[in-house]
Protein backbone atom coordinates (compact mmCIF):
# COMPACT_ATOMS: atom_id res chain seq x y z
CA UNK A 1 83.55 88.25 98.03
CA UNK A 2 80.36 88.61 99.88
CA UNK A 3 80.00 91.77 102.14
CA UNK A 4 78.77 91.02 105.66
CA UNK A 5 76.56 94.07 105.39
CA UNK A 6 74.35 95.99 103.42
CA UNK A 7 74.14 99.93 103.37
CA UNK A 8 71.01 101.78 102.38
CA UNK A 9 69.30 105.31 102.51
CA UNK A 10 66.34 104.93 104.93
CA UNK A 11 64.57 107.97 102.95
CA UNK A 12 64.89 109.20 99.67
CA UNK A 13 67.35 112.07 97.83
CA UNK A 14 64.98 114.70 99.21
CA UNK A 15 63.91 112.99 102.51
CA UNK A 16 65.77 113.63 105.47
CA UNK A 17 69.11 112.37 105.79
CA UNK A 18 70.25 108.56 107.54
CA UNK A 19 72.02 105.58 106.58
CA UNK A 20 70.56 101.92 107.48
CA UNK A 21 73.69 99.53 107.67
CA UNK A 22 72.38 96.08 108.53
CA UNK A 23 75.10 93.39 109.77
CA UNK A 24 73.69 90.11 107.98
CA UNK A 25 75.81 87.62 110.36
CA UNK A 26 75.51 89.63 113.62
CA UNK A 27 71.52 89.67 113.96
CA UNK A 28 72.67 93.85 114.54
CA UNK A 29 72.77 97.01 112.86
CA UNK A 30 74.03 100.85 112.60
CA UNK A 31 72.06 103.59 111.93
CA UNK A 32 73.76 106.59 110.88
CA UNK A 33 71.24 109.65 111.81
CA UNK A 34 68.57 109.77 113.55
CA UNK A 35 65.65 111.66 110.93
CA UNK A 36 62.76 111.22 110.06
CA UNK A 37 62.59 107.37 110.43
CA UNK A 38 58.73 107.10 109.63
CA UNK A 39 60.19 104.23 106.50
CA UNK A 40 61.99 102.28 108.62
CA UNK A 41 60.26 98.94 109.77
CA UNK A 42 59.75 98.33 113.73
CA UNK A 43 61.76 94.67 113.10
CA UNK A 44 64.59 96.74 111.16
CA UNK A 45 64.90 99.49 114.10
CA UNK A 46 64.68 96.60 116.97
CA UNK A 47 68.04 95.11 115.32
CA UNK A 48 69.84 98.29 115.98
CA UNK A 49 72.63 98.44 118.58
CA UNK A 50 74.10 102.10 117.52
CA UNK A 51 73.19 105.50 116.35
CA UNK A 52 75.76 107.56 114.61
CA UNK A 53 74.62 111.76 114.72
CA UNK A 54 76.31 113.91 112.65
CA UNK A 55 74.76 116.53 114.22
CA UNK A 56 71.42 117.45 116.11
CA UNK A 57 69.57 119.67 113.71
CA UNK A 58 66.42 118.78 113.67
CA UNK A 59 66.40 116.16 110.28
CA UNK A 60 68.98 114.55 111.78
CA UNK A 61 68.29 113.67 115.26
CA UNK A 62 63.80 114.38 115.33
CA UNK A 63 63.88 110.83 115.12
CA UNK A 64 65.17 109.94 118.18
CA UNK A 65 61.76 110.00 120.36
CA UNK A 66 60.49 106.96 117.64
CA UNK A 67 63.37 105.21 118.44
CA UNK A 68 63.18 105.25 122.15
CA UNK A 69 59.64 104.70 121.73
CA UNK A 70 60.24 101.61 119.65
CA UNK A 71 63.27 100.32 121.61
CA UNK A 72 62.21 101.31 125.26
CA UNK A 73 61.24 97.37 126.09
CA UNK A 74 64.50 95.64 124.98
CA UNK A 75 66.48 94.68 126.85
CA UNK A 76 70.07 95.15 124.93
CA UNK A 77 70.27 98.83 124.61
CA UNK A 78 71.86 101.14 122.28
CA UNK A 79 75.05 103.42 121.83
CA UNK A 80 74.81 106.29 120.29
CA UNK A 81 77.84 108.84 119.18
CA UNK A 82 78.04 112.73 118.56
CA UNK A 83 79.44 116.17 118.21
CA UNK A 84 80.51 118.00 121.30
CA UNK A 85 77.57 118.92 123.55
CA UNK A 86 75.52 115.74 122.97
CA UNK A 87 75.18 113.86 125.98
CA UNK A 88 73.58 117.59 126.98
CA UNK A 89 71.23 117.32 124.16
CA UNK A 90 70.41 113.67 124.88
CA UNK A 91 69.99 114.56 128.26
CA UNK A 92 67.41 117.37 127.59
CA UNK A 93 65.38 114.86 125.17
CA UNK A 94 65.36 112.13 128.09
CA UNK A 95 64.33 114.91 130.47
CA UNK A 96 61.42 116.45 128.28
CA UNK A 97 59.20 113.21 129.02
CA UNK A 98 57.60 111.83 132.79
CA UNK A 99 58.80 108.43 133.55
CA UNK A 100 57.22 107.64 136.96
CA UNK A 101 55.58 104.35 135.65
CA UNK A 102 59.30 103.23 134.03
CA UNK A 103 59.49 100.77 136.90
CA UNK A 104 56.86 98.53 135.50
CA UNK A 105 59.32 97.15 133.04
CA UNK A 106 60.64 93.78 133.54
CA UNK A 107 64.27 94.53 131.90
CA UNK A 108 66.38 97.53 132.10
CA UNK A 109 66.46 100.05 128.67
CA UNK A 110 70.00 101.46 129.19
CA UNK A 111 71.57 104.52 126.93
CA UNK A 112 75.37 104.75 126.55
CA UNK A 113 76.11 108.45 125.05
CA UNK A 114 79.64 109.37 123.69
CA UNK A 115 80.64 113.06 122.98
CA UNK A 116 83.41 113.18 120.45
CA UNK A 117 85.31 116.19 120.69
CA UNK A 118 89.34 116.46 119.64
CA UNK A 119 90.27 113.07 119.95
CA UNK A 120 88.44 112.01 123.06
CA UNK A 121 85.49 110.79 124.03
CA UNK A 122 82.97 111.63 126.90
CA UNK A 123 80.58 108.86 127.93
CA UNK A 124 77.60 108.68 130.00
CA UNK A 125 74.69 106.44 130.73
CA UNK A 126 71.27 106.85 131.13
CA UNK A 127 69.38 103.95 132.78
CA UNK A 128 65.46 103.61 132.61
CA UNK A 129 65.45 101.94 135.78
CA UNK A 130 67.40 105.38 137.51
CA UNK A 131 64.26 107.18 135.43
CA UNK A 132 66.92 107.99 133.00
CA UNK A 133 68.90 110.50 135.35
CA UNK A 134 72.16 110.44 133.76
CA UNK A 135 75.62 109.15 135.13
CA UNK A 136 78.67 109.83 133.82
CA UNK A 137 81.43 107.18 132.51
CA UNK A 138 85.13 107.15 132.07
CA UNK A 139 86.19 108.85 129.09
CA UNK A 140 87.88 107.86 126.85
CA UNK A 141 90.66 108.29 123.99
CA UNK A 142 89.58 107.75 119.77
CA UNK A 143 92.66 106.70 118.32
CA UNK A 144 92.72 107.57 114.92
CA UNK A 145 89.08 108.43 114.97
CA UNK A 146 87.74 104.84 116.11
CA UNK A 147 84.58 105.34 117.77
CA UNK A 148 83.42 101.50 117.51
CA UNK A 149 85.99 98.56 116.91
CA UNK A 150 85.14 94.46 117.03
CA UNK A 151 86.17 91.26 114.93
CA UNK A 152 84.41 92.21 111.51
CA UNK A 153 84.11 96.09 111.39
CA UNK A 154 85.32 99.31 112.79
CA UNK A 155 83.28 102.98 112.71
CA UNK A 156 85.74 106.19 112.28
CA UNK A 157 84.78 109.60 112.20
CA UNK A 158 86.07 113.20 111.48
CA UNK A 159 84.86 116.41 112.70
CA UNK A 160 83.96 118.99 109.88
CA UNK A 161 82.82 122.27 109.86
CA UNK A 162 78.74 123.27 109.26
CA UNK A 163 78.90 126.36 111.02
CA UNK A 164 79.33 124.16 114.52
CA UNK A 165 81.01 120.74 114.64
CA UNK A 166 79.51 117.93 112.89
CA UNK A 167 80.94 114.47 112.43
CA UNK A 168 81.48 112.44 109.54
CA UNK A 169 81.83 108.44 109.22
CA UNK A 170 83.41 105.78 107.81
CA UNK A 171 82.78 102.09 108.27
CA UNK A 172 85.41 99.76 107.63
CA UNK A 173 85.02 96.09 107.05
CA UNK A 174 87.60 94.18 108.46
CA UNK A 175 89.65 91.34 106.28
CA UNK A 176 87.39 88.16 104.16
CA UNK A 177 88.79 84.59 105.20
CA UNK A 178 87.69 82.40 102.96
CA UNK A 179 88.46 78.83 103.39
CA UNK A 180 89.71 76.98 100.06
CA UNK A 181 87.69 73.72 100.63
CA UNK A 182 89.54 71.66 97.94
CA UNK A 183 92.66 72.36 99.76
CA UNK A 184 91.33 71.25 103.02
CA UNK A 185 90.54 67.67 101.14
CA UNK A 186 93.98 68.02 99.66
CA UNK A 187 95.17 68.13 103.33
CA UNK A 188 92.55 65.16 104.81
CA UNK A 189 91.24 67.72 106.89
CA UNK A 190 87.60 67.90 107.79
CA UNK A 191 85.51 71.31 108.11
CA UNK A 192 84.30 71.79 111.45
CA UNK A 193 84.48 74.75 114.77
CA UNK A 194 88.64 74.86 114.26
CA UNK A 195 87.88 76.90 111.45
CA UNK A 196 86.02 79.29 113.99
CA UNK A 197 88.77 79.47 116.36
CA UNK A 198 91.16 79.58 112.82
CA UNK A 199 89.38 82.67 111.86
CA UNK A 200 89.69 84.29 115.02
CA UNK A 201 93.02 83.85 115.61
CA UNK A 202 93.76 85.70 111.90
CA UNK A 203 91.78 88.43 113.01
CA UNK A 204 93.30 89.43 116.09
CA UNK A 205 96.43 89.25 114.59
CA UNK A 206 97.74 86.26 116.63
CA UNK A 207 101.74 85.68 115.33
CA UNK A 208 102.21 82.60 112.62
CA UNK A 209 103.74 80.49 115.26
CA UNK A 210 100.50 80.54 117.20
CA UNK A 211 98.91 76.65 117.17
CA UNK A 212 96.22 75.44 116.14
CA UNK A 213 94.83 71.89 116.86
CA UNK A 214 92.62 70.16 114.43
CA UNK A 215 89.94 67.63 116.51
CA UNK A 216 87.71 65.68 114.40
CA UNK A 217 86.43 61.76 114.48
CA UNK A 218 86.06 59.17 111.90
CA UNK A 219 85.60 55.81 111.27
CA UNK A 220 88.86 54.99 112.72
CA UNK A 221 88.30 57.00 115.88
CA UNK A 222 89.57 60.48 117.01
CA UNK A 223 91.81 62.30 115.49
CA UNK A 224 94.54 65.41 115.72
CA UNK A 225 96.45 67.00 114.28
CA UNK A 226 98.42 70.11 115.17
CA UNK A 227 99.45 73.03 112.69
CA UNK A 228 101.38 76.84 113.28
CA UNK A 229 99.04 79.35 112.23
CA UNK A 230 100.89 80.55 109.57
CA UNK A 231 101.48 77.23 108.12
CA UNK A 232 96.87 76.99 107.44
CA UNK A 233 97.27 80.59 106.56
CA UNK A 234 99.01 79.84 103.47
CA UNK A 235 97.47 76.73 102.73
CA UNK A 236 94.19 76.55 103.37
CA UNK A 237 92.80 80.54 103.60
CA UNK A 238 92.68 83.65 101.23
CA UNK A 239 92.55 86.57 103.15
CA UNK A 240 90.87 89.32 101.26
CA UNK A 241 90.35 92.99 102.29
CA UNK A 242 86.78 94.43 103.36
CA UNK A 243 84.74 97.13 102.09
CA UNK A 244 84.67 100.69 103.57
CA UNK A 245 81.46 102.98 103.39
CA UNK A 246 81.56 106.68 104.33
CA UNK A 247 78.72 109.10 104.95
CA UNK A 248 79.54 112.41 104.42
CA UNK A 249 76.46 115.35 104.98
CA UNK A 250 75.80 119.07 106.31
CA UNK A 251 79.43 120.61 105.39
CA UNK A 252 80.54 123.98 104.11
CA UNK A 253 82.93 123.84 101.27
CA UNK A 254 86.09 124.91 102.71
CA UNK A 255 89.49 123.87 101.84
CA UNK A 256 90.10 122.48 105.54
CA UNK A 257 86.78 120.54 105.21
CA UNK A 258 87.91 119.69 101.74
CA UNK A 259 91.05 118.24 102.71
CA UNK A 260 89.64 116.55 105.81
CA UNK A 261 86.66 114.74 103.74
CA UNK A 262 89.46 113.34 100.83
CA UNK A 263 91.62 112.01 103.12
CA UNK A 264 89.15 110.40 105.22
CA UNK A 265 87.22 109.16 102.28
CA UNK A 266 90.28 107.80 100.08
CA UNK A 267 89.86 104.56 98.36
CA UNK A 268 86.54 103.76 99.88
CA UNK A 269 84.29 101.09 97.81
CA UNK A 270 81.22 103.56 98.72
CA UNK A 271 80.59 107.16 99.36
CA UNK A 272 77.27 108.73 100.90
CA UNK A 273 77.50 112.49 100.38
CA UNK A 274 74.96 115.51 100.04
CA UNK A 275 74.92 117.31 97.03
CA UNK A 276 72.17 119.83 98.78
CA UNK A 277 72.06 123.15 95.98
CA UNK A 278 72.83 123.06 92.07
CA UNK A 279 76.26 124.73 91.14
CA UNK A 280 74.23 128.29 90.22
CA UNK A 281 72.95 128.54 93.48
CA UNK A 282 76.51 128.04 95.02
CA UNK A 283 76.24 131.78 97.02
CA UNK A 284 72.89 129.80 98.28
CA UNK A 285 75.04 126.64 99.72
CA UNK A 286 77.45 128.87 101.28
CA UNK A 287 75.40 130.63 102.80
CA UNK A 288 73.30 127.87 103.91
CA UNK A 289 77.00 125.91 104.80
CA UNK A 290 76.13 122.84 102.58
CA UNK A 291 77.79 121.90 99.18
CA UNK A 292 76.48 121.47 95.93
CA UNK A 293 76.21 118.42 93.95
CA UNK A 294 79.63 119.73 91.71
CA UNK A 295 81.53 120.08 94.73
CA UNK A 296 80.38 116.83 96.22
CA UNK A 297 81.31 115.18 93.04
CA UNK A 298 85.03 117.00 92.51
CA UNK A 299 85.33 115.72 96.47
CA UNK A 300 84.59 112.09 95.49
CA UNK A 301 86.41 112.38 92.15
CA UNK A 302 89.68 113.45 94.99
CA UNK A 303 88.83 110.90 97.27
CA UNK A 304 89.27 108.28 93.97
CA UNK A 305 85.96 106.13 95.11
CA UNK A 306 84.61 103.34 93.52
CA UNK A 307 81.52 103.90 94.06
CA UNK A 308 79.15 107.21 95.07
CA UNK A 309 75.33 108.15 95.91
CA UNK A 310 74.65 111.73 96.41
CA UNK A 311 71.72 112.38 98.47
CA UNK A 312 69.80 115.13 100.90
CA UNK A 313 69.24 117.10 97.64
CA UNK A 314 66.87 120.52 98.55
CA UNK A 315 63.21 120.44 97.93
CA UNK A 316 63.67 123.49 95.58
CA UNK A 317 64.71 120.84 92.71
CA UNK A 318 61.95 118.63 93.72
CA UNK A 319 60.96 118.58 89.06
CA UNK A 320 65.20 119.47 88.53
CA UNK A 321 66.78 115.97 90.24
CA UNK A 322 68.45 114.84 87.16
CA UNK A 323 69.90 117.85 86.79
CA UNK A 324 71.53 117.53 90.61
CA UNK A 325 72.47 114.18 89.29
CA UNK A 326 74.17 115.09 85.75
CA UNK A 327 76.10 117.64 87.73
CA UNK A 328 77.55 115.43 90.44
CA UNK A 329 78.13 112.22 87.87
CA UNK A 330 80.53 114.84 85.66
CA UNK A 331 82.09 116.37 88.40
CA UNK A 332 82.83 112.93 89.92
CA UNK A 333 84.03 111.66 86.78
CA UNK A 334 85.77 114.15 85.58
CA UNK A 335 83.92 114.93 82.48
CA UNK A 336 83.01 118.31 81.03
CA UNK A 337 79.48 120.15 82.43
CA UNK A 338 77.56 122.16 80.00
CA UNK A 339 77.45 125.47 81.40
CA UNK A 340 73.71 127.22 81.63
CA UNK A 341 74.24 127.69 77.59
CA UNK A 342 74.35 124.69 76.48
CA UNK A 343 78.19 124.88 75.89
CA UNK A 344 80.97 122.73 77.49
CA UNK A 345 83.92 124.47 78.79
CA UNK A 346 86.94 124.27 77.41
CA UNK A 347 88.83 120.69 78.29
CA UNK A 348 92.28 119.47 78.55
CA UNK A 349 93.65 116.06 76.50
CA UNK A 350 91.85 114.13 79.25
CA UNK A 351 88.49 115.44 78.97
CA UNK A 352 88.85 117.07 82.66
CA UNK A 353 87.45 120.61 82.75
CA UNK A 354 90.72 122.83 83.45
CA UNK A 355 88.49 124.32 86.07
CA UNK A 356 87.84 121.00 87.71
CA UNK A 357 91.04 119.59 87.47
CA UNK A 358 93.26 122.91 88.81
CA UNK A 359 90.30 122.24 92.21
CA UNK A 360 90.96 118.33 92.24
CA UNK A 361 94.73 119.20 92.28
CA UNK A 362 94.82 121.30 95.24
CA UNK A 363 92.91 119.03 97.71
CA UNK A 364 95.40 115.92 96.47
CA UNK A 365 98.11 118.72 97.14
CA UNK A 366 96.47 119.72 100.52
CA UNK A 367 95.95 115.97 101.51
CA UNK A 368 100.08 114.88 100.79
């Protein structure tokens, strides 16, 4: 199965935090916070057509003057999505520069903001060619968290606690459709743009009955042939299910927050998620409101992913990253960690600390 997208860390584990997703078959991509984006080629940014903020401290949202600088001359635009109270702060970064010579561009550079907050979404647009004023839009409601929804992917998010709201996401792939072209020969039919409108019609759901005609010429002249939907569907396609990434960062370890982040993580193929402060400085994270890498790793050992990177480690382990690493791996695992002695805990028959286990427990408990 090949992914139609590929998901990397713009910075490194101690740079600041944001997500690169790039869209291979859309000529687009998502960028999920707006740091420090000093690493991220010009051509890479230029393919972006929305920003994801978790929150505007200042490594995750500095980076929005390089991208307007970078972007200002396009003519596509860009959406981006945040906590409550950030069309204000978009707004107030707009308003900080003088754009009396904006005019001189031949396209517009438009902004579309949404402000998630309970469910619903505020919108509003700022326009380069209205100096970037600011009008409002028609909100709207986030069913089930969707903030972004087309043919291949969808973009959730959750609001968790970091001493103010801050959002988490998850990017969902929709359904592979692969086209068995043996059967096709089987059948006499050619390959050609029914398979496009095939395709589409599986992914909007369209019912089995639904037509399709088949238009192609040979050596005998045209020809056609007419089939129900479902009828191709179980011949001639496998229908696969996509990947889902999530990017979890900047959360207190709470059991509300715990419970929100395994449920909205479950089962995904790949999990972004900080793992800021080493377990003996866990007074440290909670004071700060982050986690540390053993609670990052018991949430993605809760969550049951495939697959996890833990990243936006402090600069105080800048010589001690393996350690951060050794500690999420056996949390997520759920294998013993040596405690500061060199000594493992004691176990259970499954190798899962009984510390560990009794935590992992209550969020699967809290989640049901």
């Amino acid at each position: 199965m090949r992914p139609i997208f590929q998901a990397d860390l713009i910075n490194g584990p101690f740079g600041d935090p944001g997500l690169f997703v790039d869209l291979k078959f859309e000529r687009r991509a998502l960028l999920f916070d707006l740091g420090d984006l000093g690493a991220l080629p010009t051509r890479k940014m230029l393919r972006v057509s929305d920003v994801f903020v978790t929150h505007a401290h200042m490594d995750h949202f500095a980076g929005f003057d390089r991208m307007l600088r970078v972007c200002l001359g396009r003519d596509t635009g860009v959406r981006l999505y945040g906590p409550p109270g950030f069309i204000g702060q978009v707004a107030h970064k707009l308003s900080a520069y003088t754009w009396n010579l904006v005019d001189n561009y031949e396209t517009e550079f438009v902004i579309d903001v949404h402000e998630v907050e309970d469910g619903r979404v505020r919108r509003a647009r700022f326009g380069s060619r209205s100096r970037f004023r600011g009008d409002d839009l028609p909100g709207e409601e986030a069913a089930e968290g969707v903030l972004l929804e087309g043919p291949l992917f969808k973009v959730r998010a959750v609001e968790l606690d970091h001493g103010i709201p801050c959002l988490a996401f998850r990017f969902e792939e929709g359904v592979h459709i692969n086209v068995w072209k043996s059967r096709l020969e089987e059948l006499g039919l050619p390959t050609g743009p029914w398979l496009t409108e095939l395709r589409a019609r599986v992914r909007e759901q369209a019912p089995d009955a639904t037509p399709i005609t088949v238009r192609w010429r040979d050596r005998a002249g045209p020809r056609e042939r007419r089939y129900s939907l479902g009828e191709l569907k179980a011949q001639v396609l496998e229908l696969l299910p996509g990947q889902t990434v999530c990017y979890v960062t900047d959360v207190a370890w709470t059991p509300e927050n715990a419970r929100r982040i395994t449920q909205f993580a479950d089962g995904a193929d790949l999990l972004f998620i900080e793992a800021v402060f080493l377990d003996s400085d866990g007074d440290h994270a909670a004071r700060k409101m982050h986690l540390t890498a053993k609670q990052s790793g018991l949430l993605a050992h809760a969550a049951r992913v495939r697959s996890a990177i833990p990243f936006h480690f402090s600069p105080r382990y800048l010589e001690r990253e393996q350690e951060l690493r050794c500690e999420f791996e056996a949390a997520w695992r759920g294998e013993p960690a040596a405690s500061a002695g060199g000594a493992s805990p004691p176990v259970d028959e499954q190798g899962v600390t009984r510390r560990h286990a009794a935590e992992v427990s209550e969020m699967r408990d809290a989640e049901a």
